[in-house]
C-alpha atoms as a PDB file:
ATOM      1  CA  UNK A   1     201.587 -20.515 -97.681  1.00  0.00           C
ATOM      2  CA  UNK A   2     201.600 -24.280 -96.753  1.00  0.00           C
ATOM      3  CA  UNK A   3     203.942 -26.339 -95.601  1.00  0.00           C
ATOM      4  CA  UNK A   4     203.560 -30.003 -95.001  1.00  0.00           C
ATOM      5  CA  UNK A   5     206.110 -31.431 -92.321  1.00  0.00           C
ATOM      6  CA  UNK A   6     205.920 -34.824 -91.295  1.00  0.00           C
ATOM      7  CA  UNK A   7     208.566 -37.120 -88.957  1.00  0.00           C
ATOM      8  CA  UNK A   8     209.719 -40.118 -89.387  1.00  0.00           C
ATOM      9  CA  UNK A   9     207.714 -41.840 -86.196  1.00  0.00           C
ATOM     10  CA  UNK A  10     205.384 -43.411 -87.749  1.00  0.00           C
ATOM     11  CA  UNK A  11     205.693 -47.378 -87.231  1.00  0.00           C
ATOM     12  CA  UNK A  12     205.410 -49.308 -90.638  1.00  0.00           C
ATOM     13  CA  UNK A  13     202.578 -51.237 -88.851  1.00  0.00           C
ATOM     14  CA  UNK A  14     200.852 -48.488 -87.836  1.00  0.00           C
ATOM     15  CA  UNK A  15     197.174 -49.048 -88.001  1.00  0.00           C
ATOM     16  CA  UNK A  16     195.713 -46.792 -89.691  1.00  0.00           C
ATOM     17  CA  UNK A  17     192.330 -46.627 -87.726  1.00  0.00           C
ATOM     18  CA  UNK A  18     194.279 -45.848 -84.741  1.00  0.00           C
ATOM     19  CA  UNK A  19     193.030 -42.735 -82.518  1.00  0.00           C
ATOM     20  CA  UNK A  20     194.110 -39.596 -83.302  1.00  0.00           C
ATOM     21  CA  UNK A  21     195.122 -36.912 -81.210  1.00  0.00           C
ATOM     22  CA  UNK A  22     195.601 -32.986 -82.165  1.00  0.00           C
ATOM     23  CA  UNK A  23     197.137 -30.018 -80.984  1.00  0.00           C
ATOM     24  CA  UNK A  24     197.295 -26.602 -82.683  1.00  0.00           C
ATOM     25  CA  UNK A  25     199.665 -23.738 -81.984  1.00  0.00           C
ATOM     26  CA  UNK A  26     198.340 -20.998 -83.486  1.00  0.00           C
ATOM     27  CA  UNK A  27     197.648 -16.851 -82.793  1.00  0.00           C
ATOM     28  CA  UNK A  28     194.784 -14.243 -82.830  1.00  0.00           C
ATOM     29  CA  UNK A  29     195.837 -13.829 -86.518  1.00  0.00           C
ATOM     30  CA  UNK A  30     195.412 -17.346 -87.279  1.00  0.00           C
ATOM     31  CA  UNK A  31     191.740 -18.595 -86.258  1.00  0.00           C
ATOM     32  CA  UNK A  32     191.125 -22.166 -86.583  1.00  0.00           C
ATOM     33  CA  UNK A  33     188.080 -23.614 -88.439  1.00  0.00           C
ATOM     34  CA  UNK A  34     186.482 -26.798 -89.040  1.00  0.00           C
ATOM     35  CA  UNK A  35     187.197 -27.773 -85.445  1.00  0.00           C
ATOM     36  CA  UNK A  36     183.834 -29.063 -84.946  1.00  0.00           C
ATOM     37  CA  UNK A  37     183.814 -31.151 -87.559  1.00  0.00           C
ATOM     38  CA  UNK A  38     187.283 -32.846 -86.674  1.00  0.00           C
ATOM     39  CA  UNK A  39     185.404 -33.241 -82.687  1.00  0.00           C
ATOM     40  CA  UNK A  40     182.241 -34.942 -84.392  1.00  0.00           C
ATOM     41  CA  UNK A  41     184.346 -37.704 -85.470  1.00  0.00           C
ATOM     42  CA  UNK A  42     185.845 -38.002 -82.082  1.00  0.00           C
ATOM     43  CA  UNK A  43     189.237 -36.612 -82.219  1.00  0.00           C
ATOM     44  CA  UNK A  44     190.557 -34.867 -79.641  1.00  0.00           C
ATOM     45  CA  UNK A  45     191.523 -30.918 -80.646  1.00  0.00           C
ATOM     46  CA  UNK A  46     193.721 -29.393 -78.035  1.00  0.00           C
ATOM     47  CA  UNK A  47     194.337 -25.635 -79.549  1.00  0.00           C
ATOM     48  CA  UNK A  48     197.264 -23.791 -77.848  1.00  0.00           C
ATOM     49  CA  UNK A  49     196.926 -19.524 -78.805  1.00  0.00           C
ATOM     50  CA  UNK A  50     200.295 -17.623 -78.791  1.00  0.00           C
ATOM     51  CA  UNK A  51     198.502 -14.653 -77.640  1.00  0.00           C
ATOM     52  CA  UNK A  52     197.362 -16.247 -74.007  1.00  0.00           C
ATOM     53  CA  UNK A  53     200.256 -15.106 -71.913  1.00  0.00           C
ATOM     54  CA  UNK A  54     200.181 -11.610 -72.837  1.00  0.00           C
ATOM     55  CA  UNK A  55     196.017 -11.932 -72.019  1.00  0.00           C
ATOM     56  CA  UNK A  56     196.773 -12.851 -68.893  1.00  0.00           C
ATOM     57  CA  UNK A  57     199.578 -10.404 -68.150  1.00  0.00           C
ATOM     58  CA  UNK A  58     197.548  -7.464 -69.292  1.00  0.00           C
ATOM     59  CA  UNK A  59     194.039  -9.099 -66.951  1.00  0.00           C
ATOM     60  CA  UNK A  60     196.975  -9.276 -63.746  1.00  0.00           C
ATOM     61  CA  UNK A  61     198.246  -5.555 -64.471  1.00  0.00           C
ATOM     62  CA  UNK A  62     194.589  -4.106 -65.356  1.00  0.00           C
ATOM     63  CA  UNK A  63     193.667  -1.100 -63.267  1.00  0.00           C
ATOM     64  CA  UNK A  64     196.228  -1.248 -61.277  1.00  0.00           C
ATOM     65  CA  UNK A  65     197.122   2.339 -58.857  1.00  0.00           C
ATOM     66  CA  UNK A  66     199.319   4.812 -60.977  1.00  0.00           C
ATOM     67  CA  UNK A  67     201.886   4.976 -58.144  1.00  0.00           C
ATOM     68  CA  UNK A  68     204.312   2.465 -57.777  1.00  0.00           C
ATOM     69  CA  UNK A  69     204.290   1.011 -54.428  1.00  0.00           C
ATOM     70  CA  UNK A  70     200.417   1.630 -54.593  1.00  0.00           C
ATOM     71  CA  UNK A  71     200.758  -0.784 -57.916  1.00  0.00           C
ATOM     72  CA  UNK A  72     203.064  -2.927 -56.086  1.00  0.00           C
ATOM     73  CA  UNK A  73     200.596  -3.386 -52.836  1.00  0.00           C
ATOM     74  CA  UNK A  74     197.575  -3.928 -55.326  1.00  0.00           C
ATOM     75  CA  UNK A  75     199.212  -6.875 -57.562  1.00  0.00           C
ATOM     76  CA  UNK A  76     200.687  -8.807 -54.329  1.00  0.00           C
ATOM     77  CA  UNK A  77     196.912  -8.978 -52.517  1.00  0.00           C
ATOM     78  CA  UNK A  78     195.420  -9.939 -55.964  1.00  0.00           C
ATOM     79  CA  UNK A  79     198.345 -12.998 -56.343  1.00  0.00           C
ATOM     80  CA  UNK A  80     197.837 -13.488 -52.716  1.00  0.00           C
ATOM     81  CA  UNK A  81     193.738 -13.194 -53.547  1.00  0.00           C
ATOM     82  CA  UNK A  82     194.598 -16.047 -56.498  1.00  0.00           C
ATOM     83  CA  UNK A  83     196.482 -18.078 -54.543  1.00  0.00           C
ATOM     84  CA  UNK A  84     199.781 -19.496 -55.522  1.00  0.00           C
ATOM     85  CA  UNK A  85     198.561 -23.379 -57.092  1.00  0.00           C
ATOM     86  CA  UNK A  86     195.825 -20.691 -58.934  1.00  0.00           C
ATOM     87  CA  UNK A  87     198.585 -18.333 -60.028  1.00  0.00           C
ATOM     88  CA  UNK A  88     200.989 -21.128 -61.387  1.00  0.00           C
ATOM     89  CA  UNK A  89     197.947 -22.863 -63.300  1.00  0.00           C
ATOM     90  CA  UNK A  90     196.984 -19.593 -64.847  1.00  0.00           C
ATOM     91  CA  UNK A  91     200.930 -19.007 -66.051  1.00  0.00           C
ATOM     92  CA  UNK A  92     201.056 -22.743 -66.899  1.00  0.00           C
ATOM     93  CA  UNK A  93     198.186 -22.697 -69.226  1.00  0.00           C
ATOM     94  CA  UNK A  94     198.467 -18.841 -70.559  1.00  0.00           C
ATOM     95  CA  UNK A  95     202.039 -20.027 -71.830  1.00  0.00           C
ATOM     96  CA  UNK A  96     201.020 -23.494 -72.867  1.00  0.00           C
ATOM     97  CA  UNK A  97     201.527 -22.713 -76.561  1.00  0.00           C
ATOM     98  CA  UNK A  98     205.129 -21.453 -76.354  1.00  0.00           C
ATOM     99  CA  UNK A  99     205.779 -24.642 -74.061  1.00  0.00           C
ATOM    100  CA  UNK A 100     204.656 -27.180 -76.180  1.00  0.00           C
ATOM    101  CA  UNK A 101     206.018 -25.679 -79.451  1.00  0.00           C
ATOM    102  CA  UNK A 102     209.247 -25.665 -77.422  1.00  0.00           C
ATOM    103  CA  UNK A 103     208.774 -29.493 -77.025  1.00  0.00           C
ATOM    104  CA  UNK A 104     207.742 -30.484 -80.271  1.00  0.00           C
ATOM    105  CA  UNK A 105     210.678 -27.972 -81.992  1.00  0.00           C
ATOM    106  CA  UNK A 106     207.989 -25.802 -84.059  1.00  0.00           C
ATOM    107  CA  UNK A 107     209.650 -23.148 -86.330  1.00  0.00           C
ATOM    108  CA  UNK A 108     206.215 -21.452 -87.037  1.00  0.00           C
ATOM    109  CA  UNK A 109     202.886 -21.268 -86.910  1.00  0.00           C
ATOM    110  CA  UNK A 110     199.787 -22.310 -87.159  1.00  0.00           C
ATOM    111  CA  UNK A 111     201.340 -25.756 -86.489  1.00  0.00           C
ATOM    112  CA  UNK A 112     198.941 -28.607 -86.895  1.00  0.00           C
ATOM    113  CA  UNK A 113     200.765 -31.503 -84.615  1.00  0.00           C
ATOM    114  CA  UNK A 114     199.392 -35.168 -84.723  1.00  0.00           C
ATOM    115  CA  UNK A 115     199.896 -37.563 -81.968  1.00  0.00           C
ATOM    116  CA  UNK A 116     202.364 -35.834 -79.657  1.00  0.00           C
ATOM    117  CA  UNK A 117     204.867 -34.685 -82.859  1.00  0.00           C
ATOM    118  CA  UNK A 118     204.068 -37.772 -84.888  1.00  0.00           C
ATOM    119  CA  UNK A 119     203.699 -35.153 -87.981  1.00  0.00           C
ATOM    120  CA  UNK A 120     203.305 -31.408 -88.398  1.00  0.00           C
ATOM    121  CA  UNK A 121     201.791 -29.629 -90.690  1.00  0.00           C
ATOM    122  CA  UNK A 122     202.342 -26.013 -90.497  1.00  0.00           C
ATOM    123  CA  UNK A 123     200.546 -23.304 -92.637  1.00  0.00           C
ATOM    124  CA  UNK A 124     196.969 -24.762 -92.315  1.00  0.00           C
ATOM    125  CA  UNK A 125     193.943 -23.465 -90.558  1.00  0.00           C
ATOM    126  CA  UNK A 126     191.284 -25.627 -91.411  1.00  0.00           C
ATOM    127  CA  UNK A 127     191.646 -28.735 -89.465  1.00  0.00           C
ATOM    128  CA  UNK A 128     189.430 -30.869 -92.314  1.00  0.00           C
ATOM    129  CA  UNK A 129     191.936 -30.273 -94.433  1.00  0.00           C
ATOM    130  CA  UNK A 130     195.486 -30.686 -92.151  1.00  0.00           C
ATOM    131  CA  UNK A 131     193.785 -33.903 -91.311  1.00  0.00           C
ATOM    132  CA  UNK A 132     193.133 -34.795 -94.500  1.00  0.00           C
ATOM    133  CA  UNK A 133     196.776 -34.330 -95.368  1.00  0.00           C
ATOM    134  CA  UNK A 134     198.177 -36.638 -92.410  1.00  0.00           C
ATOM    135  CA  UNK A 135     196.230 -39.448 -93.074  1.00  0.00           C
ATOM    136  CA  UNK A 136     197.118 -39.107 -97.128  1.00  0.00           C
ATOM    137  CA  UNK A 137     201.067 -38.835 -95.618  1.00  0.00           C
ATOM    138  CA  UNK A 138     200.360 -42.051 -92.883  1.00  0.00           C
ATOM    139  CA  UNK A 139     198.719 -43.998 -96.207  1.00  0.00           C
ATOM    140  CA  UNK A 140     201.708 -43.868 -98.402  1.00  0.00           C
ATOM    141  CA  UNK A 141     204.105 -44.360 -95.707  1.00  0.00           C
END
């Protein structure tokens, strides 16, 4: 299904060769295509998966002892082994697409977003075509 969502930011004078900027929340069950295509014509693609954070929860808690405080022992040296900048990076990033759908107020997903929640279009996997899309939306505006 495809939904088209676009704000009302857009500047009347907008130019319409301005650089664009992407971002993509999607999941595992959503790959994203066409990406190289969008990067040969110099956009920037930032894409955001839902399923990071529970990668890297499942990579901190891998083979960890069966006992408890064994378990407990093992996960403090390997934070301590990370470090805690390392640690915080890793959570930062690895949660990076609930955080920014937070920001921009995303209902769903995939969620194509266009200069920093300019417009959304949700629904779409194939950047070629959510592209396509914005800049019909920023033409008739």
């Amino acid at each position: 299904m495809l939904v088209v969502c676009f704000s009302l930011k857009v500047n009347a004078n907008q130019n319409l060769n301005e650089k664009v900027y992407i971002e993509v929340i999607t999941s595992d069950a959503y790959p994203i295509s066409e990406l190289n295509q969008i990067q040969k014509q110099g956009i920037s693609v930032r894409i955001y998966n839902l399923e990071d954070g529970k990668r890297m929860v499942s990579q901190l808690e891998a083979n960890l002892p069966k006992g408890e405080q064994a378990a407990k022992k093992a996960m403090a040296l390997r934070i301590k082994k990370l470090g805690d900048h390392a640690l915080k990076k890793k959570f930062s990033d690895a949660f990076q697409a609930i955080i920014i759908g937070t920001q921009y107020g995303l209902t769903r997903h995939p969620a194509v977003v266009f200069n920093h929640g300019q417009a959304v279009v949700y629904g779409v996997t194939d950047l070629t075509h959510a592209l396509t899309l914005y800049r019909h939306w920023t033409v008739s505006k």
